[in-house]
PDB file of N, CA and C in Angstrom:
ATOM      1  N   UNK A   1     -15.964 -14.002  97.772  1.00  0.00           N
ATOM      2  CA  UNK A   1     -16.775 -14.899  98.571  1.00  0.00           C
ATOM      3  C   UNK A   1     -18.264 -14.700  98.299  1.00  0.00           C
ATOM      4  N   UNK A   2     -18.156 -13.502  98.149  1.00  0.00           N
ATOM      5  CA  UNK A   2     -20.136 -13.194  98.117  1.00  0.00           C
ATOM      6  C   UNK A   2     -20.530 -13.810  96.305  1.00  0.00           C
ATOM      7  N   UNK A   3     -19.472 -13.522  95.466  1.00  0.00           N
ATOM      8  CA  UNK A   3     -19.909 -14.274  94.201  1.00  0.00           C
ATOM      9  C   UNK A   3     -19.668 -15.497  94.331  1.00  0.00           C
ATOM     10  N   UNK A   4     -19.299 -16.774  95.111  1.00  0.00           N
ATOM     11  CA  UNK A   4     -19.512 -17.932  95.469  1.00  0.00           C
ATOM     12  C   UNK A   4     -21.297 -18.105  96.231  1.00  0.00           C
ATOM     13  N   UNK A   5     -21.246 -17.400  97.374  1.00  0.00           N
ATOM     14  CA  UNK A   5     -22.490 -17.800  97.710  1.00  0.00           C
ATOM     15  C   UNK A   5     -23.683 -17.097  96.793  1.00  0.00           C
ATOM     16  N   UNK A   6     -23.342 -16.092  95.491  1.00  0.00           N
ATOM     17  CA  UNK A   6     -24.531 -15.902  94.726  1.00  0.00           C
ATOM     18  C   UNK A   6     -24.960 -17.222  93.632  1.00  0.00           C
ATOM     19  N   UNK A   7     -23.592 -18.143  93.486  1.00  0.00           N
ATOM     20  CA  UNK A   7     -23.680 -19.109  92.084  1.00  0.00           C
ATOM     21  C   UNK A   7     -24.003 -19.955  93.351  1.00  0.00           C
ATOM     22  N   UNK A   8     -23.381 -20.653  94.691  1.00  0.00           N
ATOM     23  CA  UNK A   8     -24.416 -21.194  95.632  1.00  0.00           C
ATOM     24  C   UNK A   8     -25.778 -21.282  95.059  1.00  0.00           C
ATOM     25  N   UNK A   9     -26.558 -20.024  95.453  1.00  0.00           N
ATOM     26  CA  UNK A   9     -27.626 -19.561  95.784  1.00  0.00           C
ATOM     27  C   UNK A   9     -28.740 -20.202  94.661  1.00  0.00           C
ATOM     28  N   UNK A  10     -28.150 -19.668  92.976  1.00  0.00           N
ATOM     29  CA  UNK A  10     -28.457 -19.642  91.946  1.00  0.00           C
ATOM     30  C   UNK A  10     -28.342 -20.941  91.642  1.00  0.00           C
ATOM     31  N   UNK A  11     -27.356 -22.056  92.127  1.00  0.00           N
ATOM     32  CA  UNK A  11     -27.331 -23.181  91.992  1.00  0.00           C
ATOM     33  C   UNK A  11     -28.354 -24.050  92.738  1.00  0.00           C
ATOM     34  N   UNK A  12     -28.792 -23.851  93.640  1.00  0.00           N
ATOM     35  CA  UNK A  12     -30.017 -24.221  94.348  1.00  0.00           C
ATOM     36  C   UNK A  12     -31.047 -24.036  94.104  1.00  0.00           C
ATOM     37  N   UNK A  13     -31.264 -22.313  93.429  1.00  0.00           N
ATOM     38  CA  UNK A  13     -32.706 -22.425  93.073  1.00  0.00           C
ATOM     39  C   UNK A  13     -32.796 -23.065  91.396  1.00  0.00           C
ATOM     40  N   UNK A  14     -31.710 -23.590  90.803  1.00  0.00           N
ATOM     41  CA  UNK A  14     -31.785 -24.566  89.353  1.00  0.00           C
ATOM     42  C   UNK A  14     -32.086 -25.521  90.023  1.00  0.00           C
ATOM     43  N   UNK A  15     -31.711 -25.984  90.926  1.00  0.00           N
ATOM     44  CA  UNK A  15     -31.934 -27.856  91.695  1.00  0.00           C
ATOM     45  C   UNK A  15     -33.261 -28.176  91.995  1.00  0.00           C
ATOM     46  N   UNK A  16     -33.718 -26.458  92.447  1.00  0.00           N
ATOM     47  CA  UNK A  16     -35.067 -26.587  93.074  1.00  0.00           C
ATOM     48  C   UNK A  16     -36.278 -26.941  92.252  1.00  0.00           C
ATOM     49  N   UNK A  17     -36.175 -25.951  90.892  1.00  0.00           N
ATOM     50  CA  UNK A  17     -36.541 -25.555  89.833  1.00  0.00           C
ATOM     51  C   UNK A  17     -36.625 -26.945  89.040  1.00  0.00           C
ATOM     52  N   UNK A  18     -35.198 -27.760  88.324  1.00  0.00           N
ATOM     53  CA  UNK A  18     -35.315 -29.165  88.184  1.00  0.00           C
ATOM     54  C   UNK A  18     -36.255 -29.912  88.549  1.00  0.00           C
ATOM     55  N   UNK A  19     -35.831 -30.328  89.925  1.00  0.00           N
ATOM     56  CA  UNK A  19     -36.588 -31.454  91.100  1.00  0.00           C
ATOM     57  C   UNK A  19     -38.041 -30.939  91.444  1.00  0.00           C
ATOM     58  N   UNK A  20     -38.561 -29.623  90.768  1.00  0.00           N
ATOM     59  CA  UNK A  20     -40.017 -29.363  90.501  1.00  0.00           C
ATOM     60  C   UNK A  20     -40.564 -30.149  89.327  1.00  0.00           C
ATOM     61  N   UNK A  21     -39.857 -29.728  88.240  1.00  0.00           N
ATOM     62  CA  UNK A  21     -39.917 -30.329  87.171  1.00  0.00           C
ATOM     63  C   UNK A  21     -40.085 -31.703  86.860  1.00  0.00           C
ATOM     64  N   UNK A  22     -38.851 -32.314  87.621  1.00  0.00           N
ATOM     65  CA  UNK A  22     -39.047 -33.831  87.366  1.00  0.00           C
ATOM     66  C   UNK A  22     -40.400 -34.446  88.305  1.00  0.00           C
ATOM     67  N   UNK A  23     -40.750 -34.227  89.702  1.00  0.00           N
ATOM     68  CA  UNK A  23     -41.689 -34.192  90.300  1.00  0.00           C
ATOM     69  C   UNK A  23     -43.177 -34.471  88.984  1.00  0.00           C
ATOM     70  N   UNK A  24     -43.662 -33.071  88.983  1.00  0.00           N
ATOM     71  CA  UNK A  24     -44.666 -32.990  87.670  1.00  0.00           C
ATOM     72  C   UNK A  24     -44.488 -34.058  87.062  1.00  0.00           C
ATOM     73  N   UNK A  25     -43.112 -33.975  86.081  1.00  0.00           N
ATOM     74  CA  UNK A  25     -43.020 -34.968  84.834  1.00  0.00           C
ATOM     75  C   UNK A  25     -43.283 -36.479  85.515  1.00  0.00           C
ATOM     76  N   UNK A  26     -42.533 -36.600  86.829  1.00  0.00           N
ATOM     77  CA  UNK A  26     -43.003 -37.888  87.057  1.00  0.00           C
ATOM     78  C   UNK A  26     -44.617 -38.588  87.319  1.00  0.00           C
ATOM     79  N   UNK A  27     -45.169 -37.084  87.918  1.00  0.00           N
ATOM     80  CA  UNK A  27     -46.651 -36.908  88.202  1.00  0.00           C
ATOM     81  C   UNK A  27     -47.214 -37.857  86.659  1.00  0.00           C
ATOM     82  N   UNK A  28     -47.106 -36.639  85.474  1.00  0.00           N
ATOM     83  CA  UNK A  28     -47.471 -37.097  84.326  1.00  0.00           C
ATOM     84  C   UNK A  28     -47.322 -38.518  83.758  1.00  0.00           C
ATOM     85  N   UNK A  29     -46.222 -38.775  84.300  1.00  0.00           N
ATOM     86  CA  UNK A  29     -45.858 -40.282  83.901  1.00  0.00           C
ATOM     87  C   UNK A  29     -47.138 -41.147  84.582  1.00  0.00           C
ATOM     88  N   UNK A  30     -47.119 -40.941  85.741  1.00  0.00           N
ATOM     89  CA  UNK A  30     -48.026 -42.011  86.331  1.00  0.00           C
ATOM     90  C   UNK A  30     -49.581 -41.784  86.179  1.00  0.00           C
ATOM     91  N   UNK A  31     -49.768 -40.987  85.761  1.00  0.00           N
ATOM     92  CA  UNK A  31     -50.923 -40.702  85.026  1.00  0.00           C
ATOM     93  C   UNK A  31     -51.214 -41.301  83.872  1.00  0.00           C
ATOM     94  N   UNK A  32     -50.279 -40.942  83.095  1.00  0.00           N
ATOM     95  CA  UNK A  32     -50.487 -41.499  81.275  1.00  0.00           C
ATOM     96  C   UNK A  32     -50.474 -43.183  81.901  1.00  0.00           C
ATOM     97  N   UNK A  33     -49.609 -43.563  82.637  1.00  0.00           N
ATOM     98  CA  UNK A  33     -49.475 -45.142  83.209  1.00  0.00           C
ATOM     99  C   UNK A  33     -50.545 -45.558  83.060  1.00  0.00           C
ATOM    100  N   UNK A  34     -51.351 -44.865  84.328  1.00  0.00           N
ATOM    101  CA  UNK A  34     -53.067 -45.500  84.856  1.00  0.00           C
ATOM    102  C   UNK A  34     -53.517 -45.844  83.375  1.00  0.00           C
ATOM    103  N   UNK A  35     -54.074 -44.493  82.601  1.00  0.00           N
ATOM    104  CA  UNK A  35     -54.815 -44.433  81.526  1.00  0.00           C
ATOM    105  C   UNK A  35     -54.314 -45.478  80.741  1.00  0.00           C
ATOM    106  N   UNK A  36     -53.465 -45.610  80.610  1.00  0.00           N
ATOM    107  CA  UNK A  36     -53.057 -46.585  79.493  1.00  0.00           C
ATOM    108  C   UNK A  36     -53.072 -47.789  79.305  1.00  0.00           C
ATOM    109  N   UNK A  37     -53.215 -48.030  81.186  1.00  0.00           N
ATOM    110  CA  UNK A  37     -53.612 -49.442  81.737  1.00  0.00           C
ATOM    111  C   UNK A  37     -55.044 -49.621  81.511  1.00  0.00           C
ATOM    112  N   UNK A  38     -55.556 -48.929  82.170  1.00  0.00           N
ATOM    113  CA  UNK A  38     -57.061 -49.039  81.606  1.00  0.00           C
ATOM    114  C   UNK A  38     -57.245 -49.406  80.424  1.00  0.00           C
ATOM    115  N   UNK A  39     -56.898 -48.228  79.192  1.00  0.00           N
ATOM    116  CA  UNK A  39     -56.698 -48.718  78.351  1.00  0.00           C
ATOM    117  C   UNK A  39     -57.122 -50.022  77.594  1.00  0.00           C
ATOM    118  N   UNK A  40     -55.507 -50.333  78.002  1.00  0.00           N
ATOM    119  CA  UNK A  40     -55.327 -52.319  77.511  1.00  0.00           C
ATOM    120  C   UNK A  40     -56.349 -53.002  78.328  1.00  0.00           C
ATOM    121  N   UNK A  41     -56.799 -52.960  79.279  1.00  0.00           N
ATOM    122  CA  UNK A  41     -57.789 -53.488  80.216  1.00  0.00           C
ATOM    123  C   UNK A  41     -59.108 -53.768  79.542  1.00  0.00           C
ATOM    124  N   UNK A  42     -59.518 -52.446  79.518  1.00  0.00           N
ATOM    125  CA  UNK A  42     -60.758 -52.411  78.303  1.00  0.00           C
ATOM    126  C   UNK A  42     -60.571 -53.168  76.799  1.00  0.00           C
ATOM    127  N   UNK A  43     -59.601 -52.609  75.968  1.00  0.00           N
ATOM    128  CA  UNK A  43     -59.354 -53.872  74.927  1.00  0.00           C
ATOM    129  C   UNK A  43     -59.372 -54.754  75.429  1.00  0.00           C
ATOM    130  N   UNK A  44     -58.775 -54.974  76.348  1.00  0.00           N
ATOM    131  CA  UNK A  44     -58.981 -56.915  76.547  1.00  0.00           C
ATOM    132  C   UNK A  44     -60.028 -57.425  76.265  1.00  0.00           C
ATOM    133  N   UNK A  45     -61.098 -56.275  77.115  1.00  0.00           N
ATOM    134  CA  UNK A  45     -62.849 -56.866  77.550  1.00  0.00           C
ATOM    135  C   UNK A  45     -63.139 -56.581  76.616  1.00  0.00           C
ATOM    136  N   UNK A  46     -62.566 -55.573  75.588  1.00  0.00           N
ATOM    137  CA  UNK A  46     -63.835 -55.612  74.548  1.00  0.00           C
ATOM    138  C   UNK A  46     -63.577 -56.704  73.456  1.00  0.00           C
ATOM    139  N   UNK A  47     -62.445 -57.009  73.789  1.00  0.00           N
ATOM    140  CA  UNK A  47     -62.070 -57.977  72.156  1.00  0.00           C
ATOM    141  C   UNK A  47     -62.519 -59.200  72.890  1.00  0.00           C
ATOM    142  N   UNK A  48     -62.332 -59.993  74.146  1.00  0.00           N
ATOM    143  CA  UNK A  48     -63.527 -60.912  74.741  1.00  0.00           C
ATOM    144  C   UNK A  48     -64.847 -60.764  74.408  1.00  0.00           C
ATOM    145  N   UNK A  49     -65.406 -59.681  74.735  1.00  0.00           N
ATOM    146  CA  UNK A  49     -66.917 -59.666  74.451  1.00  0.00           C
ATOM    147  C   UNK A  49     -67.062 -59.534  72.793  1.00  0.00           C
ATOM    148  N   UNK A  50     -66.177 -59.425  72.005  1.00  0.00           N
ATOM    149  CA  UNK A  50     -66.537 -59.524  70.871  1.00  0.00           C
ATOM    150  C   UNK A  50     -66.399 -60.870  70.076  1.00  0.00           C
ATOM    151  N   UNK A  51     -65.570 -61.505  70.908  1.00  0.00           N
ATOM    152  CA  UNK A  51     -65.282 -63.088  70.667  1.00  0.00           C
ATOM    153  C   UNK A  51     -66.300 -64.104  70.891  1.00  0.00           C
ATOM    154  N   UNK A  52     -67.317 -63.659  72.380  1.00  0.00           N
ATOM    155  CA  UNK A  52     -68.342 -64.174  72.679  1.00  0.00           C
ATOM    156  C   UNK A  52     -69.090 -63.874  71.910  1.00  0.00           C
ATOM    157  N   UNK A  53     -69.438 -62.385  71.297  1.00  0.00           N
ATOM    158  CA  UNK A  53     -70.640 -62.391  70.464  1.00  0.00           C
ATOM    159  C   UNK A  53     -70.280 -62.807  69.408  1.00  0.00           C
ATOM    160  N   UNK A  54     -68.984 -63.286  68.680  1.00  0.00           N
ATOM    161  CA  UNK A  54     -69.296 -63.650  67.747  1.00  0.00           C
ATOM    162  C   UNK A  54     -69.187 -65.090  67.280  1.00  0.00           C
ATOM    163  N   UNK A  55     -69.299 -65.968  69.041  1.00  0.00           N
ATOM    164  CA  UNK A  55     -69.321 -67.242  69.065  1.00  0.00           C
ATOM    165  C   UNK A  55     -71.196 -67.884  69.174  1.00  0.00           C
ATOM    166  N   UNK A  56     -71.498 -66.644  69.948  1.00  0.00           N
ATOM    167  CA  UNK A  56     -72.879 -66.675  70.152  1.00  0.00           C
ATOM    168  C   UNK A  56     -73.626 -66.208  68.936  1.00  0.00           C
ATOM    169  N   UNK A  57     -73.375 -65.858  68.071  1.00  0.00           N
ATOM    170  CA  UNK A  57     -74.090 -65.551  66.698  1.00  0.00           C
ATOM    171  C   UNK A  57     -74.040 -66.604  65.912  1.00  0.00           C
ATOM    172  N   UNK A  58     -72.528 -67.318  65.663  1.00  0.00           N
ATOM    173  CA  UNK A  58     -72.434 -68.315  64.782  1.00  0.00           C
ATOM    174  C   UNK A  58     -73.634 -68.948  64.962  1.00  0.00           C
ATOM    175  N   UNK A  59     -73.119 -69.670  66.325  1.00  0.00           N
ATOM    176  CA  UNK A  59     -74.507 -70.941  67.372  1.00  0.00           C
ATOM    177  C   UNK A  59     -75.721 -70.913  66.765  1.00  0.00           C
ATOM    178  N   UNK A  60     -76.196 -69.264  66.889  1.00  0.00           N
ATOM    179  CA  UNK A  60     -77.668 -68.586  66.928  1.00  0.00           C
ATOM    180  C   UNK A  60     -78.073 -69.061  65.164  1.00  0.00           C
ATOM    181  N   UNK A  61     -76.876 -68.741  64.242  1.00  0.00           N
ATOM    182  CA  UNK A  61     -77.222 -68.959  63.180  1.00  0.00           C
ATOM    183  C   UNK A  61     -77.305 -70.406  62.591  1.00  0.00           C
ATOM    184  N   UNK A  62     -76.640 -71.126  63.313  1.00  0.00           N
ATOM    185  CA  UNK A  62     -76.260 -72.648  63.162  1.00  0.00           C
ATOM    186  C   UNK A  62     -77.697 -73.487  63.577  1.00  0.00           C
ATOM    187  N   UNK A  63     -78.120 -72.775  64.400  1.00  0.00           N
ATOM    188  CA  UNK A  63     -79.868 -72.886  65.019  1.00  0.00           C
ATOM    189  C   UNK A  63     -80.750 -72.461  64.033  1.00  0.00           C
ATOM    190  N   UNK A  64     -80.639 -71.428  63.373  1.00  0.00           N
ATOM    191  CA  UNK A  64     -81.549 -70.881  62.701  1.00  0.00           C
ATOM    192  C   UNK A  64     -81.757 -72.169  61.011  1.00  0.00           C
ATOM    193  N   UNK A  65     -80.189 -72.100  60.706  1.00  0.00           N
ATOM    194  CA  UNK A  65     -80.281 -72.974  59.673  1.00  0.00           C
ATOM    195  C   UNK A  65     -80.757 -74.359  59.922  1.00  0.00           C
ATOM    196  N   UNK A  66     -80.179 -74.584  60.822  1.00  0.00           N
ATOM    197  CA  UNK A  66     -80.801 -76.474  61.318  1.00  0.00           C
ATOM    198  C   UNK A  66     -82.820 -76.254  61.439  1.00  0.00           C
ATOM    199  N   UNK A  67     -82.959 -75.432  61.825  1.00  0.00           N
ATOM    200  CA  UNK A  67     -84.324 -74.920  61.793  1.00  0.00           C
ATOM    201  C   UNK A  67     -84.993 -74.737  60.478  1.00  0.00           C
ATOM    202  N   UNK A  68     -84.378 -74.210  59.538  1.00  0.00           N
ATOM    203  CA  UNK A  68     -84.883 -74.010  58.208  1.00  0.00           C
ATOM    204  C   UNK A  68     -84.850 -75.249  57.520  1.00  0.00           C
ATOM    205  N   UNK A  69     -83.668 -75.942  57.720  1.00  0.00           N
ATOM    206  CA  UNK A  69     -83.848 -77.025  56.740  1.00  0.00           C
ATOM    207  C   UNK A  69     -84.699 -78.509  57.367  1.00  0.00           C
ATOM    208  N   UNK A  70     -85.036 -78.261  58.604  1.00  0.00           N
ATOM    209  CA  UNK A  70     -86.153 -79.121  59.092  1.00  0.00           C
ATOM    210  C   UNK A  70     -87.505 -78.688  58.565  1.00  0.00           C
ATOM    211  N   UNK A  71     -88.294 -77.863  58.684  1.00  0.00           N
ATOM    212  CA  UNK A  71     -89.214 -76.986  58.286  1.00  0.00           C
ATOM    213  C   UNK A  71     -88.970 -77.157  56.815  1.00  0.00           C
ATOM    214  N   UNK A  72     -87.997 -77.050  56.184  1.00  0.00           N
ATOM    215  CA  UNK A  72     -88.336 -77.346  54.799  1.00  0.00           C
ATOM    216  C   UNK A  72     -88.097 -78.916  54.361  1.00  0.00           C
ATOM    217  N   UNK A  73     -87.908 -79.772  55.033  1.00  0.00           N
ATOM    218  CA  UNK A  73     -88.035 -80.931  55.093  1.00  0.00           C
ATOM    219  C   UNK A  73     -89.488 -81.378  54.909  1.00  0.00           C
ATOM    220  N   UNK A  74     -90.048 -80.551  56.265  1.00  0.00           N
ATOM    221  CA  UNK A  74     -91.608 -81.268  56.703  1.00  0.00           C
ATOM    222  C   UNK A  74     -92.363 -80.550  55.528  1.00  0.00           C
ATOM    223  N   UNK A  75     -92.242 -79.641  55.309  1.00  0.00           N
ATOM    224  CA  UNK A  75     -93.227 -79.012  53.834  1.00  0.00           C
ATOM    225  C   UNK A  75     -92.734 -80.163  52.971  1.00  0.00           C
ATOM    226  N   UNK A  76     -91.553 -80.564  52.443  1.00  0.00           N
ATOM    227  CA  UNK A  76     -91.648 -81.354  51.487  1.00  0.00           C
ATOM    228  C   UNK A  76     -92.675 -82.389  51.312  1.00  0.00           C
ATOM    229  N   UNK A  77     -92.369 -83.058  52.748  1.00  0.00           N
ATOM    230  CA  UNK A  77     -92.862 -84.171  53.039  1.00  0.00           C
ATOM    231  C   UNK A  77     -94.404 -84.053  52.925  1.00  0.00           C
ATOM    232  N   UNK A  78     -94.905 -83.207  53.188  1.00  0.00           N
ATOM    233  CA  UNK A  78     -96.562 -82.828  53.252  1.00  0.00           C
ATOM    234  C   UNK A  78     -96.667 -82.348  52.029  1.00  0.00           C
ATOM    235  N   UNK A  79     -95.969 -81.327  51.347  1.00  0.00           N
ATOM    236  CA  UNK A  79     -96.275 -81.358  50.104  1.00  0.00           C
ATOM    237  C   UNK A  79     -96.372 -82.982  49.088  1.00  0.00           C
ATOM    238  N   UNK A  80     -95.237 -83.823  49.607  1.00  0.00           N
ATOM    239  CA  UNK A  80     -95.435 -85.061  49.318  1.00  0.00           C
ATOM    240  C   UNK A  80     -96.548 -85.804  48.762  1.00  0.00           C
ATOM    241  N   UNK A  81     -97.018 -85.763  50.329  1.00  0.00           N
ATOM    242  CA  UNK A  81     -98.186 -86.581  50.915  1.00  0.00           C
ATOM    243  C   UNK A  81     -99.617 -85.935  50.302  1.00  0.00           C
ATOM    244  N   UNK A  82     -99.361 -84.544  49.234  1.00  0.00           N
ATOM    245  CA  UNK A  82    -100.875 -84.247  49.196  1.00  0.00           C
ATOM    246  C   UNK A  82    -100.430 -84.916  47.422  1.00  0.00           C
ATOM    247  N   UNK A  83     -99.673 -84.793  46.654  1.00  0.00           N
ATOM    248  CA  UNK A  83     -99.373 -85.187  45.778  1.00  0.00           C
ATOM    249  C   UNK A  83     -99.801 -86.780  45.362  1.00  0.00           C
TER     250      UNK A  83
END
């Protein structure tokens, strides 16, 4: 009887020991979770903000050129006109 309630005993403190274990591990789980959410969260925003800047650059440059080739229009034209 007493070597029943020692594998008892010994069997409880494995259960205990386990269900510590899984506890933690589950701890860890929901940890790596958060982070990982974040994570993808942040990619999201950064690949957005990189979409904007690189919609807002095109624009900026699409400005710059429409700009140059006016300006080199009007020189023509004045170069033209002294000709």
């Amino acid at each position: 009887m007493e070597k029943l309630e020692g594998y008892w005993m010994e069997a409880q403190n494995l259960c205990q020991a386990v269900d510590e274990h899984l506890k933690e591990t589950q701890a860890q789980y929901q940890t790596l979770e958060r982070k990982y959410s974040k994570a993808k969260r942040l990619i999201k925003e950064y690949q957005q903000k990189e979409i904007e800047f690189l919609k807002k650059e095109t624009a900026q440059r699409r400005i710059q050129e429409e700009s140059e080739l006016a300006h080199k229009e009007e020189v023509d034209k004045l170069q033209e006109k002294l000709l």
